[in-house]
N, C-alpha and C. Protein backbone atom coordinates (compact mmCIF):
# COMPACT_ATOMS: atom_id res chain seq x y z
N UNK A 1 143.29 93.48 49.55
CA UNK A 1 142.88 94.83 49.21
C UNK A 1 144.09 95.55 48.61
N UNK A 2 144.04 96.37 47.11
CA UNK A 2 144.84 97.03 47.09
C UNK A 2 144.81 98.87 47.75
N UNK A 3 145.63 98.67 48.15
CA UNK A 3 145.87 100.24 48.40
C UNK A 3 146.60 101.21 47.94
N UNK A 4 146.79 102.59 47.45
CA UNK A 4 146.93 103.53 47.41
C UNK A 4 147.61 104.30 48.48
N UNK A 5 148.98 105.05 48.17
CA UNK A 5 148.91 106.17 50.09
C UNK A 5 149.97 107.13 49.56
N UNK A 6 149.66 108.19 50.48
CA UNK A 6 150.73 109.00 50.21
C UNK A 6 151.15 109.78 51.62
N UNK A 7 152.46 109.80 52.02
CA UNK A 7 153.23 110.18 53.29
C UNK A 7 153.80 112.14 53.01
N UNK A 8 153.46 112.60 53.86
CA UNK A 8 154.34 113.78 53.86
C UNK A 8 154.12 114.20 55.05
N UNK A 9 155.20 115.43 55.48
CA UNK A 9 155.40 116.19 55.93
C UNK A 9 155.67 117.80 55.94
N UNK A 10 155.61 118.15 57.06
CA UNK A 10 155.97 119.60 56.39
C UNK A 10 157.27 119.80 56.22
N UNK A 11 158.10 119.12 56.86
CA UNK A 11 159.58 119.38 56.08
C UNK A 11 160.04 118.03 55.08
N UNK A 12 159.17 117.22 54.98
CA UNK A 12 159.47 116.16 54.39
C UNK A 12 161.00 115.31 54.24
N UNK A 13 161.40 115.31 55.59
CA UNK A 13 162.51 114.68 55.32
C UNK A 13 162.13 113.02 56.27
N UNK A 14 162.42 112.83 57.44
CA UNK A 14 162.19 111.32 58.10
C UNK A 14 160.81 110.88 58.16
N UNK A 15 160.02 111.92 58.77
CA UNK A 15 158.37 111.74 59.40
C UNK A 15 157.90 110.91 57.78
N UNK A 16 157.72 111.42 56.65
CA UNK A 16 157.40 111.16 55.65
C UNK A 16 157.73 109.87 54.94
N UNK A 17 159.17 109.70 55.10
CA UNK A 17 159.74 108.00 55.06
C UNK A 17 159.54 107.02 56.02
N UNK A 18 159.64 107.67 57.50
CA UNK A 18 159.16 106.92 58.37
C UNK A 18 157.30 106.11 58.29
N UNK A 19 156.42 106.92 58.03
CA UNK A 19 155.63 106.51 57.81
C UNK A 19 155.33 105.84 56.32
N UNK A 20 156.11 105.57 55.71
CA UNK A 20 155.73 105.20 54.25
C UNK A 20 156.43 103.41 54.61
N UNK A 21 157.49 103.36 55.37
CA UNK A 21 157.88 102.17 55.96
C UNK A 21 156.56 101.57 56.88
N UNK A 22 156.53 102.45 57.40
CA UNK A 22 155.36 101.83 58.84
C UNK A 22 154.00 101.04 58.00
N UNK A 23 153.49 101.86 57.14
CA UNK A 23 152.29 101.44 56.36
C UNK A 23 152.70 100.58 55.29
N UNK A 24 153.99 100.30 55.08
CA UNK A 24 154.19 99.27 53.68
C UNK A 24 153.97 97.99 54.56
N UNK A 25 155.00 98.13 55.45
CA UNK A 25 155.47 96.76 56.72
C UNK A 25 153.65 96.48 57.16
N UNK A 26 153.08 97.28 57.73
CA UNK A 26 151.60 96.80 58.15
C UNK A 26 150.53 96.27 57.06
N UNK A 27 150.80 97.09 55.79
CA UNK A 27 150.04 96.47 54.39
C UNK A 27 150.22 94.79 54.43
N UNK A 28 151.70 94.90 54.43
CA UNK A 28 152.08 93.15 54.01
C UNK A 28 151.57 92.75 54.86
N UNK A 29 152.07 93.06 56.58
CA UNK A 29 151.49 91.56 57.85
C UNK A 29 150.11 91.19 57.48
N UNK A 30 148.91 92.40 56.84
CA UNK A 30 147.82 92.61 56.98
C UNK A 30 147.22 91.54 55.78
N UNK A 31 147.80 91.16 54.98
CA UNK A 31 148.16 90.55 53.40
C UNK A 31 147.34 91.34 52.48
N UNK A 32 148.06 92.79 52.41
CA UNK A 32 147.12 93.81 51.84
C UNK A 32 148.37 94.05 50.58
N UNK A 33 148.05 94.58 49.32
CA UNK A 33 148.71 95.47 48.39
C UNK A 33 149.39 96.62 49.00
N UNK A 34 150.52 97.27 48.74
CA UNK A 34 150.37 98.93 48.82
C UNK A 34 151.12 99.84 47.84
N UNK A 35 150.78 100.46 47.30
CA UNK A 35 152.10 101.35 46.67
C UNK A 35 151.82 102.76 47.55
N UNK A 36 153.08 103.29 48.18
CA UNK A 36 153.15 104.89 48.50
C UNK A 36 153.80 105.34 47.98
N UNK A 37 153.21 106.43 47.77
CA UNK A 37 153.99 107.91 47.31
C UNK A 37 154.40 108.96 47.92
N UNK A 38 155.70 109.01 48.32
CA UNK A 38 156.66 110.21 49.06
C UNK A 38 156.30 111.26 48.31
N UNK A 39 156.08 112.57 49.29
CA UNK A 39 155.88 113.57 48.78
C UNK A 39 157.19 114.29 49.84
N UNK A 40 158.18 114.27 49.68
CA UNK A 40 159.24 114.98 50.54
C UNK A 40 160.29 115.50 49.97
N UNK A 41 161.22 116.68 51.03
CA UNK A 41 162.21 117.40 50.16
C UNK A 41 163.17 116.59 49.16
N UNK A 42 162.62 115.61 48.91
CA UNK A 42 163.22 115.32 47.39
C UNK A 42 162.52 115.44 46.70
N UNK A 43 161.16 115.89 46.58
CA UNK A 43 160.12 116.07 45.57
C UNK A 43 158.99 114.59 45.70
N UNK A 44 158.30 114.12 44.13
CA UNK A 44 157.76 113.18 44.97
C UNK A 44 158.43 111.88 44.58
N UNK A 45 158.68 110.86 45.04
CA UNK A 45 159.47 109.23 44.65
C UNK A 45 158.33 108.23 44.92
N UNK A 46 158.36 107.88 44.10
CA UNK A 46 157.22 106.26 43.62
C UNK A 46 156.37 106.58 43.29
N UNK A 47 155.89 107.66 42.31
CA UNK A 47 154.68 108.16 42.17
C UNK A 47 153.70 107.68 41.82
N UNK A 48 152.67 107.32 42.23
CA UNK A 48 151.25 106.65 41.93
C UNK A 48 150.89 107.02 40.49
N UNK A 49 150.66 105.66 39.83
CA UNK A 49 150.35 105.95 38.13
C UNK A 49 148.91 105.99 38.10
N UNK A 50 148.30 106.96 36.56
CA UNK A 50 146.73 105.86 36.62
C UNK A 50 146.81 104.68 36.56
N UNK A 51 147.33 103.73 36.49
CA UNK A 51 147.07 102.84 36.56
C UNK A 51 147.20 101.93 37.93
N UNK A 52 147.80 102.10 38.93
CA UNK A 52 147.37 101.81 40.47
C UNK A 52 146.63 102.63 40.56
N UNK A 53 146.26 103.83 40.51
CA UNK A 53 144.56 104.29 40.67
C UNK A 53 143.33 103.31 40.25
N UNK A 54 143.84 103.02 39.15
CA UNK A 54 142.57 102.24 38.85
C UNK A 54 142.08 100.99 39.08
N UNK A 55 143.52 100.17 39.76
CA UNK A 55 143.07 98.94 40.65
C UNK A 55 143.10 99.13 42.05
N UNK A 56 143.35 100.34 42.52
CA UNK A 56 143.02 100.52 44.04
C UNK A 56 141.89 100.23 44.28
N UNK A 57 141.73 99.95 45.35
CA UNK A 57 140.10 99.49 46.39
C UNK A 57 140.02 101.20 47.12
N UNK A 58 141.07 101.63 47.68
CA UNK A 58 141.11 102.91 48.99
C UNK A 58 142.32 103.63 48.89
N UNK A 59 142.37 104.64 49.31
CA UNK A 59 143.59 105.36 49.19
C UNK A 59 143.96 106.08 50.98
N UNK A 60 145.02 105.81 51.21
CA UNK A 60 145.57 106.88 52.42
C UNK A 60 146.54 107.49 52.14
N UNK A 61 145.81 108.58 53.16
CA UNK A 61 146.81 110.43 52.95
C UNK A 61 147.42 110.40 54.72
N UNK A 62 148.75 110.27 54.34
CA UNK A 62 149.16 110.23 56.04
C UNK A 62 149.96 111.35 55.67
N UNK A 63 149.72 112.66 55.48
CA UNK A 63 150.01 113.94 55.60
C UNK A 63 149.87 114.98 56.72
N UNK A 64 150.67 115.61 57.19
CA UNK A 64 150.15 117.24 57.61
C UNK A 64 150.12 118.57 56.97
N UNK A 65 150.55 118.20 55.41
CA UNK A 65 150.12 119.31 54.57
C UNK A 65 149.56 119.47 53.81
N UNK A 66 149.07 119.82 52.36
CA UNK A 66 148.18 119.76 51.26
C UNK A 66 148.96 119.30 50.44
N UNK A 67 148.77 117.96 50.04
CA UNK A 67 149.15 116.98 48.96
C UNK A 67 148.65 117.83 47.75
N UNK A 68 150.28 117.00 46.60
CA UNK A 68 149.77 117.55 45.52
C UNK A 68 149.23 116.65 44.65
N UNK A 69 148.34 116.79 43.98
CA UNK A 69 147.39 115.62 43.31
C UNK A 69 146.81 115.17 43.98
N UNK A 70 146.24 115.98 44.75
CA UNK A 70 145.09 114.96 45.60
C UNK A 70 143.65 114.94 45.29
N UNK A 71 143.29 115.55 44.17
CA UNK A 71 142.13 115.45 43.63
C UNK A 71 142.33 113.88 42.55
N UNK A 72 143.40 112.92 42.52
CA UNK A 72 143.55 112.14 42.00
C UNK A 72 143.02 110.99 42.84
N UNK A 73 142.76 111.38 43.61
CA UNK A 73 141.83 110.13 44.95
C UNK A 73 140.73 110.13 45.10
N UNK A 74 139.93 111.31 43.89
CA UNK A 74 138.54 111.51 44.43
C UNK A 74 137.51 110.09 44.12
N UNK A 75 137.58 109.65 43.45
CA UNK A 75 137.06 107.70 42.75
C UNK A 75 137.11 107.18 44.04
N UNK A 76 138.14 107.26 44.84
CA UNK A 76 138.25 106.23 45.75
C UNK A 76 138.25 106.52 47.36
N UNK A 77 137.52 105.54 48.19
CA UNK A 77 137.25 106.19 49.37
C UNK A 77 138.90 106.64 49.98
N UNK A 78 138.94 107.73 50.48
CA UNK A 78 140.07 107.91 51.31
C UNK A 78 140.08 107.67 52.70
N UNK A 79 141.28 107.38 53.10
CA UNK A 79 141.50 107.74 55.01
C UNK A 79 142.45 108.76 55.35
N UNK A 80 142.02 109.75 55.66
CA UNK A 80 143.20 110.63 55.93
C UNK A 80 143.48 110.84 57.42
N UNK A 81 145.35 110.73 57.62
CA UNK A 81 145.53 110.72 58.84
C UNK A 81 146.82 111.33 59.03
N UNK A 82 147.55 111.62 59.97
CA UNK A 82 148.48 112.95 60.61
C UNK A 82 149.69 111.38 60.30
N UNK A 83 150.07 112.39 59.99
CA UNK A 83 151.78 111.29 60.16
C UNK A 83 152.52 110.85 60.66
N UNK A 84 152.01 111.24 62.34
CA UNK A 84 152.45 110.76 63.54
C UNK A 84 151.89 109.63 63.92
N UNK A 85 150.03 109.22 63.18
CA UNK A 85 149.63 108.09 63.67
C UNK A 85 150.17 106.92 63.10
N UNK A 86 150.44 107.35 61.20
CA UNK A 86 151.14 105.95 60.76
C UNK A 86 152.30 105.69 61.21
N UNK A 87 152.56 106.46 61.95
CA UNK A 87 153.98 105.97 62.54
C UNK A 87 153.94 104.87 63.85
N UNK A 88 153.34 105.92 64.44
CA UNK A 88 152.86 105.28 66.06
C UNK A 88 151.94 103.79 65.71
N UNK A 89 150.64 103.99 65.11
CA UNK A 89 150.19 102.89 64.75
C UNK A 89 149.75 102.15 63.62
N UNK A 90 150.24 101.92 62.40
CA UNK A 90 149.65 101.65 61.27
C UNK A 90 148.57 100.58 61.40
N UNK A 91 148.74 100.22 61.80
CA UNK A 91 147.78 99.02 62.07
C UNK A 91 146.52 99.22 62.18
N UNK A 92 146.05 100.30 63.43
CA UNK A 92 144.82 101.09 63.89
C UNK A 92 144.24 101.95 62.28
N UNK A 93 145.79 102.68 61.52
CA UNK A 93 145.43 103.26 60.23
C UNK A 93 144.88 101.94 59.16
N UNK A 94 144.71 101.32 59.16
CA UNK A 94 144.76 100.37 58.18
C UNK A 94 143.19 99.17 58.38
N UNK A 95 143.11 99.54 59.79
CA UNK A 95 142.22 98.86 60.11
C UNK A 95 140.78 99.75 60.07
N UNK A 96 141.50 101.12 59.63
CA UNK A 96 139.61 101.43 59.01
C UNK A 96 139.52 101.67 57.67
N UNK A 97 140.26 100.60 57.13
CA UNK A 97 139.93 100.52 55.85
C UNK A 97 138.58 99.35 55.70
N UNK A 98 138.48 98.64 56.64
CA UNK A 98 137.69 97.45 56.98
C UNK A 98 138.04 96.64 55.56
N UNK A 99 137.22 95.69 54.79
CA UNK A 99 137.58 94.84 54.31
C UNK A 99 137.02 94.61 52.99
């Protein structure tokens, strides 16, 4: 499956990287695709092109604030989740993507 994701926080400094690690590392064990996109006080880094939009299968929003471009996910089913869970569990996040 390819995936789509994007990590933030409200101060966007660790929570936001932390979870962008957590969900890359669980993508692979899972033998899934992923590209994420940091949305943190550096602005955003790896930014999702159309063109991983358009071979995504799903997209996840592991945010607690209002992403920008997020009407760029509307094509594709989303999972949206707090940024404490991809941290704590990516796995549980990843696993309702089903298959």
């Amino acid at each position: 499956m390819k995936i789509v994701a994007v990590t933030a926080c409200p101060t966007g400094i660790a929570h936001t990287y932390m979870a962008a690690e957590k969900l890359i590392e669980a993508a692979h064990n899972q033998g899934h695709e992923i590209k994420v996109e940091t949305q943190g006080a550096m602005g955003v880094e790896n930014q999702i092109t159309e063109d991983d939009l358009q071979g995504a299968d799903v997209a996840v929003l592991a945010v607690d604030i209002t992403v920008d471009g997020e009407e760029r996910f509307r094509h594709l089913r989303v999972i949206k989740v707090p940024v404490a869970e991809a941290i704590r569990n990516p796995n549980a996040v990843l696993d309702q993507l089903g298959s």
